[in-house]
N, C-alpha and C. Protein backbone atom coordinates (compact mmCIF):
# COMPACT_ATOMS: atom_id res chain seq x y z
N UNK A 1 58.42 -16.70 -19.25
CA UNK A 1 57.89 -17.35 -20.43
C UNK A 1 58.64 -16.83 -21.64
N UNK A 2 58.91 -17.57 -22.37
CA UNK A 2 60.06 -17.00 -24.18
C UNK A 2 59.21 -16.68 -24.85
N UNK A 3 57.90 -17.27 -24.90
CA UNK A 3 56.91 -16.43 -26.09
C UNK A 3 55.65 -17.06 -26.06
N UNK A 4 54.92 -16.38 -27.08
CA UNK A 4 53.68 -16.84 -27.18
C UNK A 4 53.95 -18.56 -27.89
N UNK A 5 52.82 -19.38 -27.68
CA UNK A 5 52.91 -20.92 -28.05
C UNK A 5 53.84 -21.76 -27.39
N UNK A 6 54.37 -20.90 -25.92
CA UNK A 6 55.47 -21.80 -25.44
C UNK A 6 53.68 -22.46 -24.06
N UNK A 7 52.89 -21.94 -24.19
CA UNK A 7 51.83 -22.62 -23.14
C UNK A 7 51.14 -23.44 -23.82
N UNK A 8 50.11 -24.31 -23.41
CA UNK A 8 48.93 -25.15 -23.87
C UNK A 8 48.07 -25.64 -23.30
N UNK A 9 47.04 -25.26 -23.52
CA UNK A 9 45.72 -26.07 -22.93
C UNK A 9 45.27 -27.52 -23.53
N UNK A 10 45.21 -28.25 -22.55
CA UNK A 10 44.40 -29.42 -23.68
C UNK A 10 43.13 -29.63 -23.23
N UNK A 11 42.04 -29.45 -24.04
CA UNK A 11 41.34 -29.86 -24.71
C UNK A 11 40.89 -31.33 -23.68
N UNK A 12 39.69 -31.58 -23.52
CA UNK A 12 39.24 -32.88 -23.11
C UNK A 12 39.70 -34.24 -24.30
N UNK A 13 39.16 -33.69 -25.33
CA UNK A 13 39.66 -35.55 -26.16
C UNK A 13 41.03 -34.77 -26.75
N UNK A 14 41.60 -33.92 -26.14
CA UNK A 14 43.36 -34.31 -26.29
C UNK A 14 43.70 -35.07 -24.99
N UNK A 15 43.26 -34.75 -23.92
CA UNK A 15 43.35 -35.63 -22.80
C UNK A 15 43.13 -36.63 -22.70
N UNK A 16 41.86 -36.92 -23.31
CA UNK A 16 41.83 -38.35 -23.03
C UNK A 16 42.64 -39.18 -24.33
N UNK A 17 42.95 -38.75 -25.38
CA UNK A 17 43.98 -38.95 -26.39
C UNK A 17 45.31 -39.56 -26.04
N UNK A 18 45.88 -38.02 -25.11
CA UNK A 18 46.72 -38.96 -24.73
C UNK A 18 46.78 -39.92 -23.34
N UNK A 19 45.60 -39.94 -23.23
CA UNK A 19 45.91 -41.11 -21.38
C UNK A 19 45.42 -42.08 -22.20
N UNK A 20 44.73 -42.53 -22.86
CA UNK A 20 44.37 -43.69 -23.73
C UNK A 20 45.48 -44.16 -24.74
N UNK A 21 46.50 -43.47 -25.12
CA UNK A 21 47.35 -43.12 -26.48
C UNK A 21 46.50 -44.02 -27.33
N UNK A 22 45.67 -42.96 -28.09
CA UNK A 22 44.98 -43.51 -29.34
C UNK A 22 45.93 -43.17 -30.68
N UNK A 23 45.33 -43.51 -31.60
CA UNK A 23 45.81 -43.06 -32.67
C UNK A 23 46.30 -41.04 -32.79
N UNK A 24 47.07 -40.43 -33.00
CA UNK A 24 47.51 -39.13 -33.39
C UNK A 24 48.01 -38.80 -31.58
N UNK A 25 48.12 -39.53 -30.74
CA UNK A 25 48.50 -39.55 -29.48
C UNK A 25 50.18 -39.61 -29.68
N UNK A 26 50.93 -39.76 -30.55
CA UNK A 26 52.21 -39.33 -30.78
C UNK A 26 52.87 -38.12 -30.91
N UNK A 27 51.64 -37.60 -32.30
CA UNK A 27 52.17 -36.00 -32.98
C UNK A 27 51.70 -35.14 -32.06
N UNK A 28 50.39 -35.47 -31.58
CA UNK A 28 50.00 -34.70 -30.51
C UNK A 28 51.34 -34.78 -29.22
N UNK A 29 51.79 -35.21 -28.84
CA UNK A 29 52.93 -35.41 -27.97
C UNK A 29 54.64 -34.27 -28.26
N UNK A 30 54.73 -34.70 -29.91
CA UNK A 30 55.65 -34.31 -30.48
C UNK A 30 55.30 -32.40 -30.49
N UNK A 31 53.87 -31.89 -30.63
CA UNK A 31 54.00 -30.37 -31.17
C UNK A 31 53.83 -30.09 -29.66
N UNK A 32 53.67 -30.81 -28.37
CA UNK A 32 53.65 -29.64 -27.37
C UNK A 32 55.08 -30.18 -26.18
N UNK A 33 55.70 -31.11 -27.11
CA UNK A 33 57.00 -31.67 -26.16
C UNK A 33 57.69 -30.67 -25.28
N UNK A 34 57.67 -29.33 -25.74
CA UNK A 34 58.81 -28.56 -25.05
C UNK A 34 57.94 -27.40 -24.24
N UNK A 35 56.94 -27.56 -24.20
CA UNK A 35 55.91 -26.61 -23.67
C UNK A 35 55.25 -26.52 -21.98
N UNK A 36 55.14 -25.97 -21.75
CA UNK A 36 54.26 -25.74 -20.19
C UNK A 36 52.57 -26.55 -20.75
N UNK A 37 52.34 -27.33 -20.06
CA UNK A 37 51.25 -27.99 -20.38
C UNK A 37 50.09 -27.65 -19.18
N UNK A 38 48.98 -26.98 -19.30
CA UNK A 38 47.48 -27.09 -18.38
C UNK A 38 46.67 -27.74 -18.83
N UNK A 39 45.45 -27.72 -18.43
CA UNK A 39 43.82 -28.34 -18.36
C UNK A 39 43.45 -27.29 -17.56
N UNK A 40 42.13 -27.16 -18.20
CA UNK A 40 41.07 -25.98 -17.52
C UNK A 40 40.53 -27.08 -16.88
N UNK A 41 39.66 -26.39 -15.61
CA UNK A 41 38.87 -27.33 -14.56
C UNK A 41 37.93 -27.61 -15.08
N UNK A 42 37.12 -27.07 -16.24
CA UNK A 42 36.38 -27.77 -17.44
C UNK A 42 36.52 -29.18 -17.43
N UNK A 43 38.23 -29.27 -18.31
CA UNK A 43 38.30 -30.58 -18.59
C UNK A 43 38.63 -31.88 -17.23
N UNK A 44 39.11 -31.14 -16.32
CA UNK A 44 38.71 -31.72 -14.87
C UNK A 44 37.73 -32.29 -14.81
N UNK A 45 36.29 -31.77 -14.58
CA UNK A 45 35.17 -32.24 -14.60
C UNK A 45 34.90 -32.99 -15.71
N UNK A 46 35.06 -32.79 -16.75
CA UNK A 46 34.65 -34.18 -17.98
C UNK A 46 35.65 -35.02 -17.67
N UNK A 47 36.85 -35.21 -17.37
CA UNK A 47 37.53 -36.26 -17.54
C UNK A 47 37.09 -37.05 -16.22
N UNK A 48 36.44 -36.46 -14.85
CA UNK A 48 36.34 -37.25 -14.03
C UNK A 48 35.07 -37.60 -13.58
N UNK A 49 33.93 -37.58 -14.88
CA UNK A 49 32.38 -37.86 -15.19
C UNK A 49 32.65 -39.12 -15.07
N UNK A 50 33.98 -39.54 -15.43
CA UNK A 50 33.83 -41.29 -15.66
C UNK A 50 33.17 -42.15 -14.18
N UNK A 51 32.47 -43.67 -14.60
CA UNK A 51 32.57 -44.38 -13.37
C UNK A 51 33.19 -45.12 -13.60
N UNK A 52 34.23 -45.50 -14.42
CA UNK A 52 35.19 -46.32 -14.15
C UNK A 52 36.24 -46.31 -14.75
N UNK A 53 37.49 -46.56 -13.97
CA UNK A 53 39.02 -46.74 -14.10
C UNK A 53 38.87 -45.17 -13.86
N UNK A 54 38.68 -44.56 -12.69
CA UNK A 54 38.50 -43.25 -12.55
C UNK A 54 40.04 -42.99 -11.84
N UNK A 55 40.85 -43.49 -11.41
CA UNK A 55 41.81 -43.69 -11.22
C UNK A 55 43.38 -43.01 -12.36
N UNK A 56 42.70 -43.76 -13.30
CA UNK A 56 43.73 -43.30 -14.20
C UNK A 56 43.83 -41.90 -14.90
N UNK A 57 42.34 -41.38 -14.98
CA UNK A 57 41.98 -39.71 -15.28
C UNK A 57 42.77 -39.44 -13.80
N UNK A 58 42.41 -39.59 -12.54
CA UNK A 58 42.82 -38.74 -11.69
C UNK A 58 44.71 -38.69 -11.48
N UNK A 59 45.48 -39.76 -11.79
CA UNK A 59 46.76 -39.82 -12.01
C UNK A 59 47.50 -38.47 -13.41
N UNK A 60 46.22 -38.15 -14.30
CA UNK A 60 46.99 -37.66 -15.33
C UNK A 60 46.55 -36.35 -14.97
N UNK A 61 45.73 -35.82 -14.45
CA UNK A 61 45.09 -35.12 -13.75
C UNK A 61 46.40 -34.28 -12.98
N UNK A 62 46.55 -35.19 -12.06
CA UNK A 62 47.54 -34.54 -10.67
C UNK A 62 49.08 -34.67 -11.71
N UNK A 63 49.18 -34.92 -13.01
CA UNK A 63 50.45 -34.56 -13.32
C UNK A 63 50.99 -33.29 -14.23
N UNK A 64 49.44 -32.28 -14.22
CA UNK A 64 49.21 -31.31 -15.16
C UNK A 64 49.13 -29.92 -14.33
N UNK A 65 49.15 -29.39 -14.51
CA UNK A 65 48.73 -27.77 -14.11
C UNK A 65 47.35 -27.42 -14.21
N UNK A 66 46.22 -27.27 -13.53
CA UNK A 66 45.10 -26.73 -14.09
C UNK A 66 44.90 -25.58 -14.12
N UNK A 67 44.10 -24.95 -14.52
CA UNK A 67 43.49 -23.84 -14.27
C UNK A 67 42.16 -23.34 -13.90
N UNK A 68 42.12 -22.74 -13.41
CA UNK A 68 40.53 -22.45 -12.80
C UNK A 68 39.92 -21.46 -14.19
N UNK A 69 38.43 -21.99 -13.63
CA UNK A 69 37.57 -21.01 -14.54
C UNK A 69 37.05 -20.44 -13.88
N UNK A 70 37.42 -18.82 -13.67
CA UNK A 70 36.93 -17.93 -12.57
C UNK A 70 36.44 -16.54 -13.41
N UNK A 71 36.39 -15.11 -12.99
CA UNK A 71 35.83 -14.61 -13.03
C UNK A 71 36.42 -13.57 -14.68
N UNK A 72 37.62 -13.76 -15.35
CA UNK A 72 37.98 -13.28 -15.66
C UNK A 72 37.73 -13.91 -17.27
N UNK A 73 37.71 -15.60 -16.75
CA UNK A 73 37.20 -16.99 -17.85
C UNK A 73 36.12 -16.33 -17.84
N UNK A 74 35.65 -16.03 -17.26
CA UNK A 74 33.53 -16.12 -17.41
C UNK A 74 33.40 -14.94 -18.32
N UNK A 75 34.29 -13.67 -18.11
CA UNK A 75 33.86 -12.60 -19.05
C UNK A 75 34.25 -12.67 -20.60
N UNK A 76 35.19 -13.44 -20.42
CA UNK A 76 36.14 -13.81 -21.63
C UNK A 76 35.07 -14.24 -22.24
N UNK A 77 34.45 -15.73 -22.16
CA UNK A 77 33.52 -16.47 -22.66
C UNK A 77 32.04 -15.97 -22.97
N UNK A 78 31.81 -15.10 -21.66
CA UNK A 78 30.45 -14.32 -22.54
C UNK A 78 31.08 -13.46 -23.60
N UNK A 79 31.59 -12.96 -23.54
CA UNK A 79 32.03 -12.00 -24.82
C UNK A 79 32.37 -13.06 -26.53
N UNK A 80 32.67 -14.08 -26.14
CA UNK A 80 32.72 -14.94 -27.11
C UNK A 80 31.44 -15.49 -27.33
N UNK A 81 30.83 -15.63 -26.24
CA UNK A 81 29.28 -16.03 -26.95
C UNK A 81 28.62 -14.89 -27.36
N UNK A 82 28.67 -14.21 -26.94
CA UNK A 82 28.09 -12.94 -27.67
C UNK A 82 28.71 -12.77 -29.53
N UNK A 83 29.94 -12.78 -29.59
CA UNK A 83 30.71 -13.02 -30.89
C UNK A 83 30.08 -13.68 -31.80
N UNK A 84 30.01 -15.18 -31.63
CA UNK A 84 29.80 -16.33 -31.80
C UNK A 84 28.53 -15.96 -32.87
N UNK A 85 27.15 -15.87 -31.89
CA UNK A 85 26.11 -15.45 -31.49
C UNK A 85 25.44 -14.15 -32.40
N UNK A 86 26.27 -13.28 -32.85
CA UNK A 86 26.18 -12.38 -33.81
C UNK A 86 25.93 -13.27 -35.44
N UNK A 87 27.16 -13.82 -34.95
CA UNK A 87 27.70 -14.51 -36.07
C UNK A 87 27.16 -15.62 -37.09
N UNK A 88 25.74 -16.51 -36.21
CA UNK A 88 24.49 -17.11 -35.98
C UNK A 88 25.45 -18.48 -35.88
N UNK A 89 26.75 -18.51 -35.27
CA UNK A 89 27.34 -19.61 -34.76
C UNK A 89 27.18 -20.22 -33.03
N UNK A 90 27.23 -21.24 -33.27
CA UNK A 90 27.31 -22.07 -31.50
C UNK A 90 28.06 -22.75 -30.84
N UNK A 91 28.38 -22.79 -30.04
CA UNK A 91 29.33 -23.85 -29.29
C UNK A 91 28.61 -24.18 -27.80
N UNK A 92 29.59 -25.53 -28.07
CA UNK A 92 28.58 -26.16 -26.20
C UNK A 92 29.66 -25.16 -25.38
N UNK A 93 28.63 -24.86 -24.26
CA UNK A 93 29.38 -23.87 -23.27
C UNK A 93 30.40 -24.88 -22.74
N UNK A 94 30.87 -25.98 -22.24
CA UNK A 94 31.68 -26.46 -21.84
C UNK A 94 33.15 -26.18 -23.14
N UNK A 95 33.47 -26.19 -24.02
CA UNK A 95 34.12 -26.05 -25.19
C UNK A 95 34.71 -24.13 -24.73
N UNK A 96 33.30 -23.50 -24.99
CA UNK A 96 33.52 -22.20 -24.43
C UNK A 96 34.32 -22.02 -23.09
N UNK A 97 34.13 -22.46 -22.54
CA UNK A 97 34.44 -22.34 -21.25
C UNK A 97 35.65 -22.66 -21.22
N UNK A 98 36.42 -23.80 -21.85
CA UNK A 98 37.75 -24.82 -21.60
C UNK A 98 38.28 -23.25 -22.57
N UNK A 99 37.99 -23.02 -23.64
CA UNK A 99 38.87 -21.78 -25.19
C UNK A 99 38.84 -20.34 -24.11
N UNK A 100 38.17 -20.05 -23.13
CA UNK A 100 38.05 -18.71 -22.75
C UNK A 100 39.18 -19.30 -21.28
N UNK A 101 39.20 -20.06 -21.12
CA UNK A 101 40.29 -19.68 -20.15
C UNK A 101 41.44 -20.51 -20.67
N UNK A 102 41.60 -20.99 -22.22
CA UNK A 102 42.99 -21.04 -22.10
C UNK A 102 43.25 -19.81 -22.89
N UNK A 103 42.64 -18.81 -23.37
CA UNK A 103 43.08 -17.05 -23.98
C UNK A 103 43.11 -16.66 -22.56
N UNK A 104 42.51 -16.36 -21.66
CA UNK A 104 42.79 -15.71 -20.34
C UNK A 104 44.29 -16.33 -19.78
N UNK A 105 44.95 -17.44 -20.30
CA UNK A 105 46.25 -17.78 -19.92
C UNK A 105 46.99 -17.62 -20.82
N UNK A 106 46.70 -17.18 -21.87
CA UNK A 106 47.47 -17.11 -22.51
C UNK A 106 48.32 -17.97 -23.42
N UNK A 107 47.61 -19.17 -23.76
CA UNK A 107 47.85 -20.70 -24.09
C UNK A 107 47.28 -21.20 -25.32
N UNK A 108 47.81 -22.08 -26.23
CA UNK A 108 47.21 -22.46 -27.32
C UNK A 108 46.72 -23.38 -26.85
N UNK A 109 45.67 -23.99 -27.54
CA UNK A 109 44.70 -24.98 -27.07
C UNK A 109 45.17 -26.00 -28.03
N UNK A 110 45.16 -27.13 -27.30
CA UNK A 110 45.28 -28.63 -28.41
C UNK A 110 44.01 -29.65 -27.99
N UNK A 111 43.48 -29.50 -29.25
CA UNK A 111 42.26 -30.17 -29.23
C UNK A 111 42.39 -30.97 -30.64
N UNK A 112 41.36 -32.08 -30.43
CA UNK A 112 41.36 -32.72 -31.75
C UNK A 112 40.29 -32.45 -32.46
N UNK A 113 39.53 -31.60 -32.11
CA UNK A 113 38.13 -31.13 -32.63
C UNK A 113 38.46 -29.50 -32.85
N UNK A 114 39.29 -29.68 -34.06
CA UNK A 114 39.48 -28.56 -34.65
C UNK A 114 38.22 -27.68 -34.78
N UNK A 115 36.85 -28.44 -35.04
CA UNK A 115 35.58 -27.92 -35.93
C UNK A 115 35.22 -27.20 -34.70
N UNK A 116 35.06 -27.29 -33.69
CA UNK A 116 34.47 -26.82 -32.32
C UNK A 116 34.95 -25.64 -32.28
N UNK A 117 36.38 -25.19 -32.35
CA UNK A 117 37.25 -24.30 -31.32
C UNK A 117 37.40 -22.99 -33.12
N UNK A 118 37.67 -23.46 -34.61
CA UNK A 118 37.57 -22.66 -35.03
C UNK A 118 37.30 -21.38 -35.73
N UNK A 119 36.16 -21.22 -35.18
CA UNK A 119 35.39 -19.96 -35.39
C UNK A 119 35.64 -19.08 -34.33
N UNK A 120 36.78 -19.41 -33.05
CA UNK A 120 36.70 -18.35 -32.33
C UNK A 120 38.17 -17.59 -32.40
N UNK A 121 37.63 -16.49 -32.48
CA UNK A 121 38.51 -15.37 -32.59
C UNK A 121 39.29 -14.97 -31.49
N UNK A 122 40.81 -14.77 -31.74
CA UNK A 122 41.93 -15.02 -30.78
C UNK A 122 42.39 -15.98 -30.40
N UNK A 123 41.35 -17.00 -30.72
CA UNK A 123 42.26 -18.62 -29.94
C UNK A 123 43.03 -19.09 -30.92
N UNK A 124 43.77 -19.43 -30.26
CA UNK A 124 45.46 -20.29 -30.85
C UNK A 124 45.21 -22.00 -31.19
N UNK A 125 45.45 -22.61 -31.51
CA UNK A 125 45.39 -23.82 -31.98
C UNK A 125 46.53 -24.31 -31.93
N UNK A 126 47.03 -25.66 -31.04
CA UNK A 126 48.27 -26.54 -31.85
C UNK A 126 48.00 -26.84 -32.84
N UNK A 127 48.93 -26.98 -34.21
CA UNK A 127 48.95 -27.33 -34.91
C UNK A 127 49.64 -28.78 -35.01
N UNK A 128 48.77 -29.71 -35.32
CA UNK A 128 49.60 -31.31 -35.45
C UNK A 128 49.37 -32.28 -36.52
């Protein structure tokens, strides 16, 4: 790996961002072009809640790297809810869960819900 911000997690509505290419589905494209790209198994499971055109989540799916949320995600994330939690801030544990294992990889997260992810401390953000 050359450095930190050469990884990335995306984020569920960066995923579905770009398999839909909505609007900001370009720049989003452009800041992680040269990067190692994952999905936490988080966003696995939300992207494949769908009942239909389930097909096309599972194509973008099998063209990514995932990562598991295992035992190392789980401590990460209580310790962030605990943070959080001091702090008299909240997040949906799924959000938690996707930000604690892309810091356990070591990965900036690209999400389009900046408001969710920035109150937590250590996580990286694409910037787009």
């Amino acid at each position: 790996m050359e450095g930190k911000g050469q990884r990335v997690c995306l984020d569920t509505d960066a995923a579905i961002c770009m398999i839909k290419e909505l609007p900001g589905a370009e720049r989003l494209l452009a800041a992680i072009a040269y990067k190692e790209i994952f999905m936490s198994s988080v966003t696995v499971f939300e992207l494949t809640l769908r009942k239909s055109n389930l097909k096309i989540a599972e194509d973008f799916i099998s063209g990514t790297q995932v990562l598991s949320f295992n035992e190392r995600e789980a401590k990460i994330a209580s310790s962030l809810e605990k943070g959080l939690s001091d702090r008299g801030l909240t997040i949906g544990w799924k959000d938690l869960f996707i930000a604690a294992t892309a810091m356990a990889n070591d990965c900036e997260l690209a999400t389009l819900n900046r408001k969710d992810f920035e109150n937590i401390p250590g996580l990286r953000l694409v910037e787009f």
